[in-house]
C-alpha atoms as a PDB file:
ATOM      1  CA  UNK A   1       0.000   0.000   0.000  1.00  0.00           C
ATOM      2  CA  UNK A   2       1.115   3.517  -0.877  1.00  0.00           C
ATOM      3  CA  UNK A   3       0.957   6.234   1.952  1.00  0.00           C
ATOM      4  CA  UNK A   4       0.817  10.052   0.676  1.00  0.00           C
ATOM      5  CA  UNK A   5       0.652  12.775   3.413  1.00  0.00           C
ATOM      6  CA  UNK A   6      -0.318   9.710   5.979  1.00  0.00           C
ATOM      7  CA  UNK A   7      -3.600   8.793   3.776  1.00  0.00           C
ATOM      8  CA  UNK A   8      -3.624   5.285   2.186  1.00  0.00           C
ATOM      9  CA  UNK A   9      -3.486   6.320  -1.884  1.00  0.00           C
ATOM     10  CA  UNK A  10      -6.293   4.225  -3.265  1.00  0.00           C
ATOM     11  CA  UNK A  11      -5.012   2.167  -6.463  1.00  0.00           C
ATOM     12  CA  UNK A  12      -6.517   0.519  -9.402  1.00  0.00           C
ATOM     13  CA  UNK A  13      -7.532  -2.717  -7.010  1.00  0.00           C
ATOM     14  CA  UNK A  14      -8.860  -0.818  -4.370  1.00  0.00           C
ATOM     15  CA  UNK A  15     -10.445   2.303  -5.703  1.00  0.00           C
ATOM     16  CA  UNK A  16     -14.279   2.199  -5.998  1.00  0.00           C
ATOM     17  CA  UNK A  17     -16.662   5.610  -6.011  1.00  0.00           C
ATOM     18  CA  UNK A  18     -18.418   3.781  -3.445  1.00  0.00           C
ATOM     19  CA  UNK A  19     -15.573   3.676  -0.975  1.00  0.00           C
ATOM     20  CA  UNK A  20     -13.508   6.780  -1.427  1.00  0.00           C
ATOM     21  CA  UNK A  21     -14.621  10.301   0.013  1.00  0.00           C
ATOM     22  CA  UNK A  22     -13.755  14.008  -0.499  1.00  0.00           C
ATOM     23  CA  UNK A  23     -10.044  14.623   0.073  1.00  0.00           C
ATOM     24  CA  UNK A  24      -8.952  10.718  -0.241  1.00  0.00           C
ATOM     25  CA  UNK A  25      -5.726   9.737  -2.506  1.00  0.00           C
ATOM     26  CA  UNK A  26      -5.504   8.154  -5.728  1.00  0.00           C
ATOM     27  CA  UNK A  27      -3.267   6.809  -8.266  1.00  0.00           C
ATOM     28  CA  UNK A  28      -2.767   8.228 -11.314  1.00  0.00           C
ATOM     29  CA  UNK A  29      -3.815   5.067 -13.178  1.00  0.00           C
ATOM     30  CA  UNK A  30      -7.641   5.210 -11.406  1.00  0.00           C
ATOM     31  CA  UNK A  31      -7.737   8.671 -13.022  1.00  0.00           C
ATOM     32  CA  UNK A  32      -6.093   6.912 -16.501  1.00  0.00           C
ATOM     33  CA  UNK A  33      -8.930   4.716 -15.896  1.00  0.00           C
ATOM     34  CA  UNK A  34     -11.885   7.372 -15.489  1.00  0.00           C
ATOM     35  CA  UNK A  35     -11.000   9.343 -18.758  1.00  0.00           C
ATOM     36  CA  UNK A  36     -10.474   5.907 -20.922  1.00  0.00           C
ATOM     37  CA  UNK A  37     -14.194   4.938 -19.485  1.00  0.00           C
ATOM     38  CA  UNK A  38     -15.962   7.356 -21.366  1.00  0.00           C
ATOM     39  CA  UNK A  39     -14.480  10.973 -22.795  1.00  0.00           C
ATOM     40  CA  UNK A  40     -13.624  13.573 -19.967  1.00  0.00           C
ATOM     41  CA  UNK A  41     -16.150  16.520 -19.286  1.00  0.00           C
ATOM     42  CA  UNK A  42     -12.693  18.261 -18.650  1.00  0.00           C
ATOM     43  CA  UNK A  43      -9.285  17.321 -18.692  1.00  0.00           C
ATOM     44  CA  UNK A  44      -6.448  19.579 -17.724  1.00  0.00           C
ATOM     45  CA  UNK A  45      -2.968  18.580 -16.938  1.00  0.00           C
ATOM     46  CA  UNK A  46      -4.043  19.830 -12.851  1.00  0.00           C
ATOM     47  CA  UNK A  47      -7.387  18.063 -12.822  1.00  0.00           C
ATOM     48  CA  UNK A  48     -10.057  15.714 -14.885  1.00  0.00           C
ATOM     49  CA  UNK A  49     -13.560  15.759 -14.838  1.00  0.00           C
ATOM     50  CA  UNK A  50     -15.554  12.298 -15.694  1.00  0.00           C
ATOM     51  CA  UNK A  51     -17.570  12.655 -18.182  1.00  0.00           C
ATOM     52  CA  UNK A  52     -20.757  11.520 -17.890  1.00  0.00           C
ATOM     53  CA  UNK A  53     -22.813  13.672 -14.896  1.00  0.00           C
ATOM     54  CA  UNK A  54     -22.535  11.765 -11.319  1.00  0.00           C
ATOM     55  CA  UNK A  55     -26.210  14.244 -10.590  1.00  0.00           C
ATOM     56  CA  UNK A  56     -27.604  17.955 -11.166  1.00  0.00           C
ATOM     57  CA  UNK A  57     -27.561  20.030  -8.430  1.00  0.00           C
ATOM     58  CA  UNK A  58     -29.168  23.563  -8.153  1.00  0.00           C
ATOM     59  CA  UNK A  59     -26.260  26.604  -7.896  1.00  0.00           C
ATOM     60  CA  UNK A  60     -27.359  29.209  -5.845  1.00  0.00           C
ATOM     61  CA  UNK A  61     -24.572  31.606  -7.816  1.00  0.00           C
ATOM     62  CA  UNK A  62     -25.713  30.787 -11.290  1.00  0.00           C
ATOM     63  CA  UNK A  63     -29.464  30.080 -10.129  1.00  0.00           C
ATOM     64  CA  UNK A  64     -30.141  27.116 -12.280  1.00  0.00           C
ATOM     65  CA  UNK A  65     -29.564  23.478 -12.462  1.00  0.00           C
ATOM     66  CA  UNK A  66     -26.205  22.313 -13.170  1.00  0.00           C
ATOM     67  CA  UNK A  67     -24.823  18.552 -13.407  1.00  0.00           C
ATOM     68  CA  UNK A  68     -22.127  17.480 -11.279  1.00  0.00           C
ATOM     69  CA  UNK A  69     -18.710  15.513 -12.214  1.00  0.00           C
ATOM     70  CA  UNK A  70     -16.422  13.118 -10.331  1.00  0.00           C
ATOM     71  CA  UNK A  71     -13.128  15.214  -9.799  1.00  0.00           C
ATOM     72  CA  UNK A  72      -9.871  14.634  -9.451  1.00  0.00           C
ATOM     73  CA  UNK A  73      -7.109  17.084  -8.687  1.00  0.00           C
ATOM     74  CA  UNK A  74      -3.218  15.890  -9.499  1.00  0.00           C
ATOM     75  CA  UNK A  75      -1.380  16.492  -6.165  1.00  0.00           C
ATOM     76  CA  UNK A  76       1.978  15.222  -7.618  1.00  0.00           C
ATOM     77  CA  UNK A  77       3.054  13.088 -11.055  1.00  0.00           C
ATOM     78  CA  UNK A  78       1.383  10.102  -9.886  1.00  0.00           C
ATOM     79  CA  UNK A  79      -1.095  10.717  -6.848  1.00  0.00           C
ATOM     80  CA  UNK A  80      -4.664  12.629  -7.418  1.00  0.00           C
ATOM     81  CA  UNK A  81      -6.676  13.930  -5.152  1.00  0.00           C
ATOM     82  CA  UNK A  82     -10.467  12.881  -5.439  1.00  0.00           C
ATOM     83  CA  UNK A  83     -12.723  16.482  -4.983  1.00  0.00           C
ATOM     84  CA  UNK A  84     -15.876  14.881  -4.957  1.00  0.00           C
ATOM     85  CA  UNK A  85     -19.089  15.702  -7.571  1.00  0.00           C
ATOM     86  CA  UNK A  86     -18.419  19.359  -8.455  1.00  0.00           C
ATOM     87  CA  UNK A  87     -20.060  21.654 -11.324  1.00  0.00           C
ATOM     88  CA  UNK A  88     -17.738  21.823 -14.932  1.00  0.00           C
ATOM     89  CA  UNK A  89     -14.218  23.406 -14.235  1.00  0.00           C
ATOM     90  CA  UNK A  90     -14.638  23.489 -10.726  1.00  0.00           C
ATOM     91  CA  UNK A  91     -12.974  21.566  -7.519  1.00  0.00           C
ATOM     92  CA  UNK A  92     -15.099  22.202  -4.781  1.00  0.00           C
ATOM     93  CA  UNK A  93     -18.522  20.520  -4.197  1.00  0.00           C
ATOM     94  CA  UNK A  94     -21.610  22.722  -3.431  1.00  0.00           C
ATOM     95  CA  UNK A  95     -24.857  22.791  -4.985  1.00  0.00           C
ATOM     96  CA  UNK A  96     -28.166  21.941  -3.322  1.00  0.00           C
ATOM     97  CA  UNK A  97     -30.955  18.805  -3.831  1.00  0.00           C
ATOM     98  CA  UNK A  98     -33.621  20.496  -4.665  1.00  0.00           C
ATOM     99  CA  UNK A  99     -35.898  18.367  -6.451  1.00  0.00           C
ATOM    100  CA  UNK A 100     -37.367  14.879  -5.814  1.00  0.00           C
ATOM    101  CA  UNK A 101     -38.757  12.102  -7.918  1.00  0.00           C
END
């Protein structure tokens, strides 16, 4: 297991969206893995977007609906940083539920 600022860096075997939360470590081949799934909403060299929406959220600054995207921020050449569901280009998650089905 690989360590990065005392967090356990998730890896290709143990990486799963349903395990990992905001601010855990990963490798950069789970992010390989996330753009080869399906084109990236966004792809910079400092952080990828997935690209098919994880939800739509309402933002309060924009006042509308907006979908949400896994994120991943690169920390160093081989360790990302997942950010959560955030709106396009961003790396913070906000954004409100306010509908129901």
């Amino acid at each position: 297991m690989i360590m990065y600022q005392g967090k356990l860096v998730y890896d290709e075997d143990s990486f799963d969206f349903s395990v990992v939360h905001v601010g855990d470590y990963v490798d950069s081949r789970v992010v390989e893995n996330v753009v080869n799934c399906m084109p990236p909403a966004m792809m910079r060299d400092s952080c990828t977007q997935m690209g098919e929406p994880y939800s739509h959220l309402w933002d309060e600054q924009k006042q509308r609906l907006r979908p949400t995207f896994a994120t991943f921020v690169r920390k160093t050449a081989e360790i990302w940083q997942y950010m959560g569901n955030c709106f396009l280009g961003e790396t913070t998650e906000r954004g409100i539920r306010k509908y129901s089905f």
